[in-house]
N, C-alpha and C. Protein backbone atom coordinates (compact mmCIF):
# COMPACT_ATOMS: atom_id res chain seq x y z
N UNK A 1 -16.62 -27.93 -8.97
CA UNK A 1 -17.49 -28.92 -8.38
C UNK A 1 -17.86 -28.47 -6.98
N UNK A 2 -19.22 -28.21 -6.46
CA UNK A 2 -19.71 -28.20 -5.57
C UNK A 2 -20.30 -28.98 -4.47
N UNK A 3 -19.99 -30.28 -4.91
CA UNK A 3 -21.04 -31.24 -4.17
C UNK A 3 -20.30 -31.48 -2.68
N UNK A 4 -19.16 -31.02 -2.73
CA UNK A 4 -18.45 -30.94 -1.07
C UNK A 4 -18.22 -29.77 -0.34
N UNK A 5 -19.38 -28.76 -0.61
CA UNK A 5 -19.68 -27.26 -0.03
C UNK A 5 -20.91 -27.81 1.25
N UNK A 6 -20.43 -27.70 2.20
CA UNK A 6 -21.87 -27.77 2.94
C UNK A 6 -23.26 -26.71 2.64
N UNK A 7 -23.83 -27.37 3.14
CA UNK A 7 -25.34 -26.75 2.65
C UNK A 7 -25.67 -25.10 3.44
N UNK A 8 -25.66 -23.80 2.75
CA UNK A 8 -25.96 -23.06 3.73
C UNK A 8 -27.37 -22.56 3.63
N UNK A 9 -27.72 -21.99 4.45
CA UNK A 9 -29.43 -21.03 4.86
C UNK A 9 -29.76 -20.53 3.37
N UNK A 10 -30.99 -20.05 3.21
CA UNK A 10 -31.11 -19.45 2.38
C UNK A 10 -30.69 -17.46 2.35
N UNK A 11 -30.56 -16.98 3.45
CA UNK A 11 -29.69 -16.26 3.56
C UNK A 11 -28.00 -16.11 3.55
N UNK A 12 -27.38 -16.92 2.75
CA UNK A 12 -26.07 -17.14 2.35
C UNK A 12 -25.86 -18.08 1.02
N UNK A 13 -25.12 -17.34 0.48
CA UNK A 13 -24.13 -18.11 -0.91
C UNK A 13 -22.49 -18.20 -0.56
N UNK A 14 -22.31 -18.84 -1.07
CA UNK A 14 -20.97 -19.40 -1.19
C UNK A 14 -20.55 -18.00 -2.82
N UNK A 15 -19.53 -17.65 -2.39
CA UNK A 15 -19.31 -16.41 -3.49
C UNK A 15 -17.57 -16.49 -4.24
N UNK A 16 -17.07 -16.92 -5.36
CA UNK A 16 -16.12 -17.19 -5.68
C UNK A 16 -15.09 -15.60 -6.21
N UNK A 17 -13.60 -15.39 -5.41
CA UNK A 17 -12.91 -14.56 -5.80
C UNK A 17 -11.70 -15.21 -6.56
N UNK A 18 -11.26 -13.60 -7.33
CA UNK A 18 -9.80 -14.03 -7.76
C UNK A 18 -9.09 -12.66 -7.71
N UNK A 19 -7.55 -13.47 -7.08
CA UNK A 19 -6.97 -11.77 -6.39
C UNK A 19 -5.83 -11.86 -7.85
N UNK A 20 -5.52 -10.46 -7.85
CA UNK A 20 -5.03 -10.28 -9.17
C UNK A 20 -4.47 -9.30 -8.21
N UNK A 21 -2.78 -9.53 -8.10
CA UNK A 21 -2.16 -8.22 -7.49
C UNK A 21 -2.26 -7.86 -6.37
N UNK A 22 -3.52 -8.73 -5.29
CA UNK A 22 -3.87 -7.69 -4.14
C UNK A 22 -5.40 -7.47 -4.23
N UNK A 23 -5.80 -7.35 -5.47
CA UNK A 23 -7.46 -7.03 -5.49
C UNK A 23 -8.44 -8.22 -5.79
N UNK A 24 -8.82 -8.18 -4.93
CA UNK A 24 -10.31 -9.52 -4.99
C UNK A 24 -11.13 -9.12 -5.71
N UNK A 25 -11.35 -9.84 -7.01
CA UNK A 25 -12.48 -9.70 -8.13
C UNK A 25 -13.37 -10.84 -8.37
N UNK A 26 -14.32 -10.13 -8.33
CA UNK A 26 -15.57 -11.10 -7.99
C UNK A 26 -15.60 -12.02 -9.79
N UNK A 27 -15.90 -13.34 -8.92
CA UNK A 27 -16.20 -14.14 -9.85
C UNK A 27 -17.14 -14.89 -10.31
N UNK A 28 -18.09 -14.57 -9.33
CA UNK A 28 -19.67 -14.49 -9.19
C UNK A 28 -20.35 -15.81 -8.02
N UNK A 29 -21.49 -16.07 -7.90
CA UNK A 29 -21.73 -16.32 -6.70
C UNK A 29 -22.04 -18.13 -7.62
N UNK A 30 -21.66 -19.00 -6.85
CA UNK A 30 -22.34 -20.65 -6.36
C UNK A 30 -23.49 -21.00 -6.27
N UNK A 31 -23.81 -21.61 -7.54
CA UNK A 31 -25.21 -22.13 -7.49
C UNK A 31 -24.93 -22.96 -6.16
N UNK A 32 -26.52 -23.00 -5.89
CA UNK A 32 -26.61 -23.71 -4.69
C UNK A 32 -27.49 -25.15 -5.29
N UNK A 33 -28.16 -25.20 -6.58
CA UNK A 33 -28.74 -26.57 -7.48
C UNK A 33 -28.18 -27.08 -7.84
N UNK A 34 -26.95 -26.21 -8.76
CA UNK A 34 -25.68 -27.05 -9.73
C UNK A 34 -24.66 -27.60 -8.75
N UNK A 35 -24.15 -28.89 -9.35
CA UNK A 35 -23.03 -29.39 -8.37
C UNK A 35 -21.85 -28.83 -9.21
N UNK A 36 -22.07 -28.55 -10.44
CA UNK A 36 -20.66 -28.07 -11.42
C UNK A 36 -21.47 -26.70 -11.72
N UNK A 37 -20.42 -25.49 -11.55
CA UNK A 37 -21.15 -24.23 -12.04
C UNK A 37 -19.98 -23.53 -12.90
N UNK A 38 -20.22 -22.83 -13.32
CA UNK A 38 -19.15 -22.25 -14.27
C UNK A 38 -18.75 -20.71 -13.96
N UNK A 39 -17.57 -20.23 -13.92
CA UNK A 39 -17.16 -19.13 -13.27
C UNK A 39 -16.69 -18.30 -13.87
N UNK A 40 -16.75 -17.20 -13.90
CA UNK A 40 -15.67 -15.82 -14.87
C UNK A 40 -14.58 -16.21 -14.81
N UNK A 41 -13.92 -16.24 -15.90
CA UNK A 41 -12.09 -16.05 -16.26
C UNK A 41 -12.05 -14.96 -15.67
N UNK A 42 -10.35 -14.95 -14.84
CA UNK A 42 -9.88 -13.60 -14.77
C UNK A 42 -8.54 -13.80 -15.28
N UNK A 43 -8.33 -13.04 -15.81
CA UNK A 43 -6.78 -13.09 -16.30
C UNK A 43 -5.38 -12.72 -15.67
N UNK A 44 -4.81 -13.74 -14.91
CA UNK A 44 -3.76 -13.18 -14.46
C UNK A 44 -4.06 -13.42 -13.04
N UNK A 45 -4.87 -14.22 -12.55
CA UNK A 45 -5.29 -14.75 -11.27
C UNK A 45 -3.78 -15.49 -10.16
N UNK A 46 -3.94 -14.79 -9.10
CA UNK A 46 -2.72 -15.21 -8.45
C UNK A 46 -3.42 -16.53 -7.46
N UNK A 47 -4.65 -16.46 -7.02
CA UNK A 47 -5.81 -17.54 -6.26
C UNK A 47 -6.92 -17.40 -6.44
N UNK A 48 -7.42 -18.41 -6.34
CA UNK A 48 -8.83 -18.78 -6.25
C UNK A 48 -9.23 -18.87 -4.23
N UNK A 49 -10.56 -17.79 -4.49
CA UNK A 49 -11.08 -18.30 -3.24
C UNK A 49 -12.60 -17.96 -3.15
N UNK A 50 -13.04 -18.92 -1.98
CA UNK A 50 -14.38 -19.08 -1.93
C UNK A 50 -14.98 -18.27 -0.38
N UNK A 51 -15.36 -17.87 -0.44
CA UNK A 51 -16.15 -16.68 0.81
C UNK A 51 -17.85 -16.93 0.79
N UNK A 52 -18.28 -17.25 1.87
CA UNK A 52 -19.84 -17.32 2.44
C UNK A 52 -19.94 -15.57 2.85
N UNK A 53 -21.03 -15.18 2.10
CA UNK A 53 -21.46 -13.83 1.61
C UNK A 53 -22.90 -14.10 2.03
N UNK A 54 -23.74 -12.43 1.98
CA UNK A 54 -24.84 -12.70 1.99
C UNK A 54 -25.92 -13.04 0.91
N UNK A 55 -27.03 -13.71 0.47
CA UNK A 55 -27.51 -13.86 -0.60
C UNK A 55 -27.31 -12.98 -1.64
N UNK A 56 -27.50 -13.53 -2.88
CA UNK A 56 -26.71 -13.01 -3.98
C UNK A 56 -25.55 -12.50 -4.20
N UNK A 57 -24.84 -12.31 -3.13
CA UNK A 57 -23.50 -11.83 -3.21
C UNK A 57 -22.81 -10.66 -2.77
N UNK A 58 -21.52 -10.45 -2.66
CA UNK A 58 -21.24 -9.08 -2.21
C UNK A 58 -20.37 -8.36 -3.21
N UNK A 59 -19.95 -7.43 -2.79
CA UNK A 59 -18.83 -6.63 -3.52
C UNK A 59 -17.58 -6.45 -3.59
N UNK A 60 -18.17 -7.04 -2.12
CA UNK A 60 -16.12 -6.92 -1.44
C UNK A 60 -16.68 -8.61 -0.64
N UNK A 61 -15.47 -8.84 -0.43
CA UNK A 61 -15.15 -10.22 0.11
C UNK A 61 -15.18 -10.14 1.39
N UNK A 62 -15.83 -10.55 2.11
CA UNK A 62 -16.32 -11.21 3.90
C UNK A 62 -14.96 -11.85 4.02
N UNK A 63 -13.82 -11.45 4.55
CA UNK A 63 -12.30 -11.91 4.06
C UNK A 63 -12.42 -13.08 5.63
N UNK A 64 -13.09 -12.68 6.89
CA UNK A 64 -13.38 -13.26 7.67
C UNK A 64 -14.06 -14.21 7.69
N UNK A 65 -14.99 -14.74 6.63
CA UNK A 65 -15.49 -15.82 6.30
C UNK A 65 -15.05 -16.42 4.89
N UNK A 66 -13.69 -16.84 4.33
CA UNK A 66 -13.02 -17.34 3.39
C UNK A 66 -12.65 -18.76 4.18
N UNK A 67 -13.63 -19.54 3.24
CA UNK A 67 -13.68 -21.15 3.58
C UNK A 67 -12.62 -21.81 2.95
N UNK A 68 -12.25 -21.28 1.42
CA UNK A 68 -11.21 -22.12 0.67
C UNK A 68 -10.51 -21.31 -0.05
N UNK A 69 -9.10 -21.50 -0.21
CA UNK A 69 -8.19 -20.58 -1.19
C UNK A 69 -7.12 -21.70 -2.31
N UNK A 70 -6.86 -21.43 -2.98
CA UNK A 70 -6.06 -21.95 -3.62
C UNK A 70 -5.20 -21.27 -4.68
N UNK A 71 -3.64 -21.61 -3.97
CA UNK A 71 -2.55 -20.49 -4.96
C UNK A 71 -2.21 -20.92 -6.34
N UNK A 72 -1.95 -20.08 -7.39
CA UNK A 72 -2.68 -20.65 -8.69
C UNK A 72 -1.02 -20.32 -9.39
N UNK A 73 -0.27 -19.73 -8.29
CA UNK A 73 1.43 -19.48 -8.74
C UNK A 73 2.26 -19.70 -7.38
């Protein structure tokens, strides 16, 4: 659920990771229309986190701009 993400520029998405071990794997980027969006499974996910990236997304995680995390063990 998105509807409690503040609103960003159109030069930024909100971009969802999952660390597995140490490695941040992208889980793809936050609609900015949908208030519910749907995200890649990763298997074996130790957290969930959310990072403001530049439009469409990045590759690696802006670890300096990680808005939300959540430990999943």
């Amino acid at each position: 659920n998105t509807e409690r993400l503040p609103e960003l520029d159109e030069a930024h998405d909100y971009q969802m990771w999952a660390d597995v071990e140490g490695v941040m794997i992208d889980m793809g980027v936050i609609s900015k229309t949908n208030s519910l969006s749907t995200m890649a499974y990763i298997d074996h996910a130790e957290s969930l986190n959310i990072t403001i990236e530049p439009a469409g997304g990045n590759d690696h995680p802006t670890v300096s701009r990680l808005i939300s995390n959540v430990y999943l063990k």
